[in-house]
PDB file of N, CA and C in Angstrom:
ATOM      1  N   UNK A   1     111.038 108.588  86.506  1.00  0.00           N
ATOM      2  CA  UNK A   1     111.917 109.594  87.047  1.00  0.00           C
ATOM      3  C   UNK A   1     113.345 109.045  87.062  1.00  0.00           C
ATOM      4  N   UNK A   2     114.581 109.723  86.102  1.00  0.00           N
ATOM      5  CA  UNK A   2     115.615 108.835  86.493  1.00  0.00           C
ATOM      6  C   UNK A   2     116.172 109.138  87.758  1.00  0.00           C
ATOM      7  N   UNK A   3     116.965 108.107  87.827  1.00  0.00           N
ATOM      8  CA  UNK A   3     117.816 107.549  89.197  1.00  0.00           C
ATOM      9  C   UNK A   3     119.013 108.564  89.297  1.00  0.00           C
ATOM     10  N   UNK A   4     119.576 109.137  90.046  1.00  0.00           N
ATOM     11  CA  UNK A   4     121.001 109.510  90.047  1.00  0.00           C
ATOM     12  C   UNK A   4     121.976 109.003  90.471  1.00  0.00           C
ATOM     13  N   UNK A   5     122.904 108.616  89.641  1.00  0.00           N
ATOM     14  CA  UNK A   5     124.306 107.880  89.489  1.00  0.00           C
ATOM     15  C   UNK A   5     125.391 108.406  89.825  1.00  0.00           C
ATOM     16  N   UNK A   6     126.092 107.851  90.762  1.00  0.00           N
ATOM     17  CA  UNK A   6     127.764 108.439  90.978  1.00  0.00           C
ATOM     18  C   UNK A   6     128.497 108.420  89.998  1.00  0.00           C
ATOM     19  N   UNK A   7     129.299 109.762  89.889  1.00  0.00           N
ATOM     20  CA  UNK A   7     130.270 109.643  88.666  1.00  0.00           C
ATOM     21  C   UNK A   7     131.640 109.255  88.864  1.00  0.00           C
ATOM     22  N   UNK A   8     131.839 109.066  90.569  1.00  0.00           N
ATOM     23  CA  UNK A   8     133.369 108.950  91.001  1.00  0.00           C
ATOM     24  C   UNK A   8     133.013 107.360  91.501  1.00  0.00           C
ATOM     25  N   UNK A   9     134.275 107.378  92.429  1.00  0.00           N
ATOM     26  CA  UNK A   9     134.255 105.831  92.626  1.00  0.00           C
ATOM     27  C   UNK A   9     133.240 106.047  93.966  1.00  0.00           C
ATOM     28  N   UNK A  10     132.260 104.763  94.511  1.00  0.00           N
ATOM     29  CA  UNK A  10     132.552 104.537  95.720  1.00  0.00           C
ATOM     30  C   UNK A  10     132.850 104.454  96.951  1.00  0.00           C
ATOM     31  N   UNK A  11     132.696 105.098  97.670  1.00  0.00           N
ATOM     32  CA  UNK A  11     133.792 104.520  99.159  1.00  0.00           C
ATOM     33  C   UNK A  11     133.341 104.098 100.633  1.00  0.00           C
ATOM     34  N   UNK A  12     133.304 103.000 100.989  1.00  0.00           N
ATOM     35  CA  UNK A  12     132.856 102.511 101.880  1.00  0.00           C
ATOM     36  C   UNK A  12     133.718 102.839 102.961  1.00  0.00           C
ATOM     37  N   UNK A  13     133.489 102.812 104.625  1.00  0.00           N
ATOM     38  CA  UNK A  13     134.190 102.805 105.766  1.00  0.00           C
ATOM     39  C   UNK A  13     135.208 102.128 106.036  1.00  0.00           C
ATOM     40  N   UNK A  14     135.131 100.631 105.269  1.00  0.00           N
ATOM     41  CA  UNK A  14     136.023  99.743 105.690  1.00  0.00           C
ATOM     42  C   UNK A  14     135.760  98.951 104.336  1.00  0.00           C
ATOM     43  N   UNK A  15     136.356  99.061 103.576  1.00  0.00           N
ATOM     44  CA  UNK A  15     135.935  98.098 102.254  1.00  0.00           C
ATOM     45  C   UNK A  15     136.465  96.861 102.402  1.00  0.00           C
ATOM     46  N   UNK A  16     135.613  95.758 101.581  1.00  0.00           N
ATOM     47  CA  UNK A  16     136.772  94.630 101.658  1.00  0.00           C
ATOM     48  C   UNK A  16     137.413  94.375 100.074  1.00  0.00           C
ATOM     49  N   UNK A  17     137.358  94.843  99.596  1.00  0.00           N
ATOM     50  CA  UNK A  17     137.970  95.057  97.949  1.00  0.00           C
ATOM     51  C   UNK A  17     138.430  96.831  97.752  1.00  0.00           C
ATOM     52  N   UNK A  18     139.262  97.137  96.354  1.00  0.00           N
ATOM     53  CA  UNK A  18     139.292  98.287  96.169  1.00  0.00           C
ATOM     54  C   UNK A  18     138.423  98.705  94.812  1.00  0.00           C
ATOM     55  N   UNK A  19     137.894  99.883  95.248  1.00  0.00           N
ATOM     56  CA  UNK A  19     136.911 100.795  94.090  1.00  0.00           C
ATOM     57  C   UNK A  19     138.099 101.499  92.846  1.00  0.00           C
ATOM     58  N   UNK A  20     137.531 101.365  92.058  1.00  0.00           N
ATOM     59  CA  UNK A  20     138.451 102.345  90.658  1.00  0.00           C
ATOM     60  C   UNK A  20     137.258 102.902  90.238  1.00  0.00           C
ATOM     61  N   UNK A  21     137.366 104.174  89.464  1.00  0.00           N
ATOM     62  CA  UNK A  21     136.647 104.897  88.567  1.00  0.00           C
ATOM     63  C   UNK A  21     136.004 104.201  87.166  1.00  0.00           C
ATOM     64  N   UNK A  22     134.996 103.852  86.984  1.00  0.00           N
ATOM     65  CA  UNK A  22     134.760 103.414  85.599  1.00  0.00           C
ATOM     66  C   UNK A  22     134.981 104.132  84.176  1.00  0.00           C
ATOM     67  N   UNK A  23     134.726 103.408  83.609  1.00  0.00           N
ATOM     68  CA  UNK A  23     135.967 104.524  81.996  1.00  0.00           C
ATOM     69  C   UNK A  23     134.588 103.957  80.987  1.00  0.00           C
ATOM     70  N   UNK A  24     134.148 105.301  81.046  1.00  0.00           N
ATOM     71  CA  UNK A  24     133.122 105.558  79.914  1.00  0.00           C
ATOM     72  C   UNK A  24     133.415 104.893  78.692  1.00  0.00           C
ATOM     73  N   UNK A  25     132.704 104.859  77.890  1.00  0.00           N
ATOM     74  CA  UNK A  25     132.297 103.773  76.773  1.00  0.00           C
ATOM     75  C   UNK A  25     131.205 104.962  75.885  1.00  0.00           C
ATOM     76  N   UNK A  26     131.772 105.563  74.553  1.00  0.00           N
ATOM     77  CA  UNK A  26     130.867 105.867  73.920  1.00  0.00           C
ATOM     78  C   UNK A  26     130.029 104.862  73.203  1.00  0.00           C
ATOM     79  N   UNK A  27     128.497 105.649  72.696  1.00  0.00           N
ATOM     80  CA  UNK A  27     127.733 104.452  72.321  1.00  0.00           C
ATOM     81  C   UNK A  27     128.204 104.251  70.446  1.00  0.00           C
ATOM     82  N   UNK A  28     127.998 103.294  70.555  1.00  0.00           N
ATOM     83  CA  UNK A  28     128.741 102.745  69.102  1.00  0.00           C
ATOM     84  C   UNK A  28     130.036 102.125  68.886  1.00  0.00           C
ATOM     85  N   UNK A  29     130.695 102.592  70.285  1.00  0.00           N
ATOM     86  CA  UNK A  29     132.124 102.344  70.049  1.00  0.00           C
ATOM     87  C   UNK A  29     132.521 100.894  71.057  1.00  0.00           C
ATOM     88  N   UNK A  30     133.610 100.202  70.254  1.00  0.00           N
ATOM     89  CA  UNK A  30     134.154  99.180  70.428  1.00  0.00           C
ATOM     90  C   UNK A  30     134.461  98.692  72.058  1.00  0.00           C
ATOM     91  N   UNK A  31     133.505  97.453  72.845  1.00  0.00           N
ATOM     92  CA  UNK A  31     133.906  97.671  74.271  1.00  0.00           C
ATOM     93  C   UNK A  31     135.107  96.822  74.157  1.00  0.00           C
ATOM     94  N   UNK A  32     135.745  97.319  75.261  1.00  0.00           N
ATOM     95  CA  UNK A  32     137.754  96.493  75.529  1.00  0.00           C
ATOM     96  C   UNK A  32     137.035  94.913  75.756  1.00  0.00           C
ATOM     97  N   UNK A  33     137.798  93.893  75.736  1.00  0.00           N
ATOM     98  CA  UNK A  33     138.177  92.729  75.984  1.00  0.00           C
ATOM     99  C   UNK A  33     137.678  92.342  77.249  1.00  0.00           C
ATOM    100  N   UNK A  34     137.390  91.821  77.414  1.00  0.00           N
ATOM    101  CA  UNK A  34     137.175  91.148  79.429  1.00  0.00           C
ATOM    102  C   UNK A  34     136.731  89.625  79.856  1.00  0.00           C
ATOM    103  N   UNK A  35     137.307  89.192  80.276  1.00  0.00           N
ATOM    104  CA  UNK A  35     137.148  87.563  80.758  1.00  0.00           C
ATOM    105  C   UNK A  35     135.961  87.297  82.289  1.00  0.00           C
ATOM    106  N   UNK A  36     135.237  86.778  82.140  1.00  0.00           N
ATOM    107  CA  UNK A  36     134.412  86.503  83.375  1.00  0.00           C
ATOM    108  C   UNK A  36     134.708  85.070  83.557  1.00  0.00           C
ATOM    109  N   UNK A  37     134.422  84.516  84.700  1.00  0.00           N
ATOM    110  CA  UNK A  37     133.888  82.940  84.546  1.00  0.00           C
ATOM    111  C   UNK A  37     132.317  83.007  85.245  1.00  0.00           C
ATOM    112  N   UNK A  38     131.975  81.775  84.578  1.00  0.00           N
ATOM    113  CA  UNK A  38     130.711  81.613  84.507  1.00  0.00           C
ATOM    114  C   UNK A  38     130.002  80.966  85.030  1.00  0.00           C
ATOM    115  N   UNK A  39     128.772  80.490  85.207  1.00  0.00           N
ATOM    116  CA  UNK A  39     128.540  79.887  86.363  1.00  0.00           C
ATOM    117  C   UNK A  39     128.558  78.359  86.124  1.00  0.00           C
ATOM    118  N   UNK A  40     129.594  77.868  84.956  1.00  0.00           N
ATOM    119  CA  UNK A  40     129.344  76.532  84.450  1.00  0.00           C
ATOM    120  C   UNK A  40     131.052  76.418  84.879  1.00  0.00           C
ATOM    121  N   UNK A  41     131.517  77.379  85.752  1.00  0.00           N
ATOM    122  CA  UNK A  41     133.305  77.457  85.558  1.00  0.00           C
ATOM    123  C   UNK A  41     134.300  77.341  84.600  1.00  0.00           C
ATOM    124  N   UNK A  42     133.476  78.132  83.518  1.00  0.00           N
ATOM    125  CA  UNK A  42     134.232  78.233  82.431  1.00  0.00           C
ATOM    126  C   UNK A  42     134.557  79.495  82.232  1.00  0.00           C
ATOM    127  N   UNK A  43     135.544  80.183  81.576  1.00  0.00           N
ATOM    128  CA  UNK A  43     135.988  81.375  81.542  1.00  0.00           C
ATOM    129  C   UNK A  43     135.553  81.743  79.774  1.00  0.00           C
ATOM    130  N   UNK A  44     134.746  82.840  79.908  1.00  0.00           N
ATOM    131  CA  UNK A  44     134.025  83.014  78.735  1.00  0.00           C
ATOM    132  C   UNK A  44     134.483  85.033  78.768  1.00  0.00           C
ATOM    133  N   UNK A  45     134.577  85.231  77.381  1.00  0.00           N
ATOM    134  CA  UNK A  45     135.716  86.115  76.848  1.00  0.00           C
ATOM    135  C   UNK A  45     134.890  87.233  75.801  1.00  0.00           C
ATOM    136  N   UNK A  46     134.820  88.433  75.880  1.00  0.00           N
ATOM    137  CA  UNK A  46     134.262  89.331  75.202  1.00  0.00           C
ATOM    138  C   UNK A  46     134.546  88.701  73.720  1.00  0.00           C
ATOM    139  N   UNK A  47     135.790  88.780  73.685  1.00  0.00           N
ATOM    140  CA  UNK A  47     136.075  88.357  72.141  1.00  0.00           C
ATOM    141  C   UNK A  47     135.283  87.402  71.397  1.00  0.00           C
ATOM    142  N   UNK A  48     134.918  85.904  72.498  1.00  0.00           N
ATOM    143  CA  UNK A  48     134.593  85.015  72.081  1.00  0.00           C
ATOM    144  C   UNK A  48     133.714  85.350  70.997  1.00  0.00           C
ATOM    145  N   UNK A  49     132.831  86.427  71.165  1.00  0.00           N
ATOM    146  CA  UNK A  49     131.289  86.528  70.692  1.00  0.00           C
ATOM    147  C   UNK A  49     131.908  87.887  69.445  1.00  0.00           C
ATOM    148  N   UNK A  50     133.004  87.804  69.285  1.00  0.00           N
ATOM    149  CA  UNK A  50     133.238  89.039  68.242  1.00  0.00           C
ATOM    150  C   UNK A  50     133.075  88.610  66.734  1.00  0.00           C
ATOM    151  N   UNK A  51     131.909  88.925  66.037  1.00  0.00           N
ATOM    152  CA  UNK A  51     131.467  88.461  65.042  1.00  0.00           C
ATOM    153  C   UNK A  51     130.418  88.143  64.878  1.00  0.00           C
ATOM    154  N   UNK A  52     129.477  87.537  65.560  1.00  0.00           N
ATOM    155  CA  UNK A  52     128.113  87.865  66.005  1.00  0.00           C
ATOM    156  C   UNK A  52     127.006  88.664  65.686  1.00  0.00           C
ATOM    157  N   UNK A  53     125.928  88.931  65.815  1.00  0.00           N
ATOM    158  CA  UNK A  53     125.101  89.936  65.851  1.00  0.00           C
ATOM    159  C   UNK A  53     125.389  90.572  66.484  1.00  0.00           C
ATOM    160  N   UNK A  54     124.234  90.163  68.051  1.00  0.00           N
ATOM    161  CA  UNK A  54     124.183  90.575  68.739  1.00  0.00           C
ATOM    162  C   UNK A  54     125.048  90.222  70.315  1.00  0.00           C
ATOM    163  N   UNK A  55     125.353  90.897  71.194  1.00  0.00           N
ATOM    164  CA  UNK A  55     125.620  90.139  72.517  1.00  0.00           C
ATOM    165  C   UNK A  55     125.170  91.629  73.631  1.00  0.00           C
ATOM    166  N   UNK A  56     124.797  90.892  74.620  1.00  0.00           N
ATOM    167  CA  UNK A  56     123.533  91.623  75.741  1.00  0.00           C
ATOM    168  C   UNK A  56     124.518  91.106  76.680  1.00  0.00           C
ATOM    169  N   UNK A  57     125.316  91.891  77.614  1.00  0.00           N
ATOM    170  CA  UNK A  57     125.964  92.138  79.102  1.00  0.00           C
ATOM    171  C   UNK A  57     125.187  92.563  80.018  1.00  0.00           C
ATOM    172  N   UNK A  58     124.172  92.443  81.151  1.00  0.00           N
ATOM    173  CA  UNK A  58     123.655  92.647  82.309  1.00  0.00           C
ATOM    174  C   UNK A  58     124.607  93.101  83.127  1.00  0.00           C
ATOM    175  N   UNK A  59     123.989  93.644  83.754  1.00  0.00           N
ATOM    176  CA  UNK A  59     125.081  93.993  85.326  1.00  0.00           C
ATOM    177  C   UNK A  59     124.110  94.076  86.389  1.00  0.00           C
ATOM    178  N   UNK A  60     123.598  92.993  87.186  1.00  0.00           N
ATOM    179  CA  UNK A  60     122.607  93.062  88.351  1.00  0.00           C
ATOM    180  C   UNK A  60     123.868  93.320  89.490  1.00  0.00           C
ATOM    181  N   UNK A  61     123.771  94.548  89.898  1.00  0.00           N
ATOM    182  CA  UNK A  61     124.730  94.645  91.043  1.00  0.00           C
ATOM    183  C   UNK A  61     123.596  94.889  92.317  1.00  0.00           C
ATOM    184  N   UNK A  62     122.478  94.942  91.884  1.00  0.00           N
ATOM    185  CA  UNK A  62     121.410  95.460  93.189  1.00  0.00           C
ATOM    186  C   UNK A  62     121.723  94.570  94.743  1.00  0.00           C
ATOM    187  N   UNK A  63     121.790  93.373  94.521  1.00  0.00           N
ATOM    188  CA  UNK A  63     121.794  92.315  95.762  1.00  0.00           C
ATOM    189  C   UNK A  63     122.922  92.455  96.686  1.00  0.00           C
ATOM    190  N   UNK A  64     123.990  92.953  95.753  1.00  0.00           N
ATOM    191  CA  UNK A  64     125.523  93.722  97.100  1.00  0.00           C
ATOM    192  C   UNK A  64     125.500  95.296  96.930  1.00  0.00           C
ATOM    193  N   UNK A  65     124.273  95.845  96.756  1.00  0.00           N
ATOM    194  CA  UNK A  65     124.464  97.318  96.539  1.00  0.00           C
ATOM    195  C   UNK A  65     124.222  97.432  98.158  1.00  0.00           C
ATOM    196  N   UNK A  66     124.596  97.751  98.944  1.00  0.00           N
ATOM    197  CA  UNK A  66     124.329  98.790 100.556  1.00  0.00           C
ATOM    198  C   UNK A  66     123.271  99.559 100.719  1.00  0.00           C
ATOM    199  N   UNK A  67     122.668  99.547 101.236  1.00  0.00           N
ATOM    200  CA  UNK A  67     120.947 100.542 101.409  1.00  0.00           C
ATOM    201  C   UNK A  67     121.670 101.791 102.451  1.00  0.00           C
TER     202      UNK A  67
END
């Protein structure tokens, strides 16, 4: 059964960060650039991997999601 997803931002009572709207991504099409660091404290870069096969992005947000 799928899940239903917010299409706007967010909004908590008292946040401690600010929410923005996420910006769709058609499928096939080119994702923007983005820098993470990692858990080795290295700063590792969409680009890095541009050329590649494949590359697999996760997003486990469950553990700070709010019940």
């Amino acid at each position: 059964m799928p899940v239903p997803v917010p299409i706007g931002p967010i909004l908590f009572p008292d946040p401690i960060y600010e929410v923005s709207p996420m910006a769709l991504i058609a499928a096939g099409a080119t994702a923007p650039d983005f820098k993470l660091d990692s858990h080795l404290d290295e700063t590792i870069s969409l680009a890095d991997f541009r050329g590649k096969k494949n590359v697999l992005l996760v997003s486990y947000p469950l553990d700070f999601t709010p019940t």
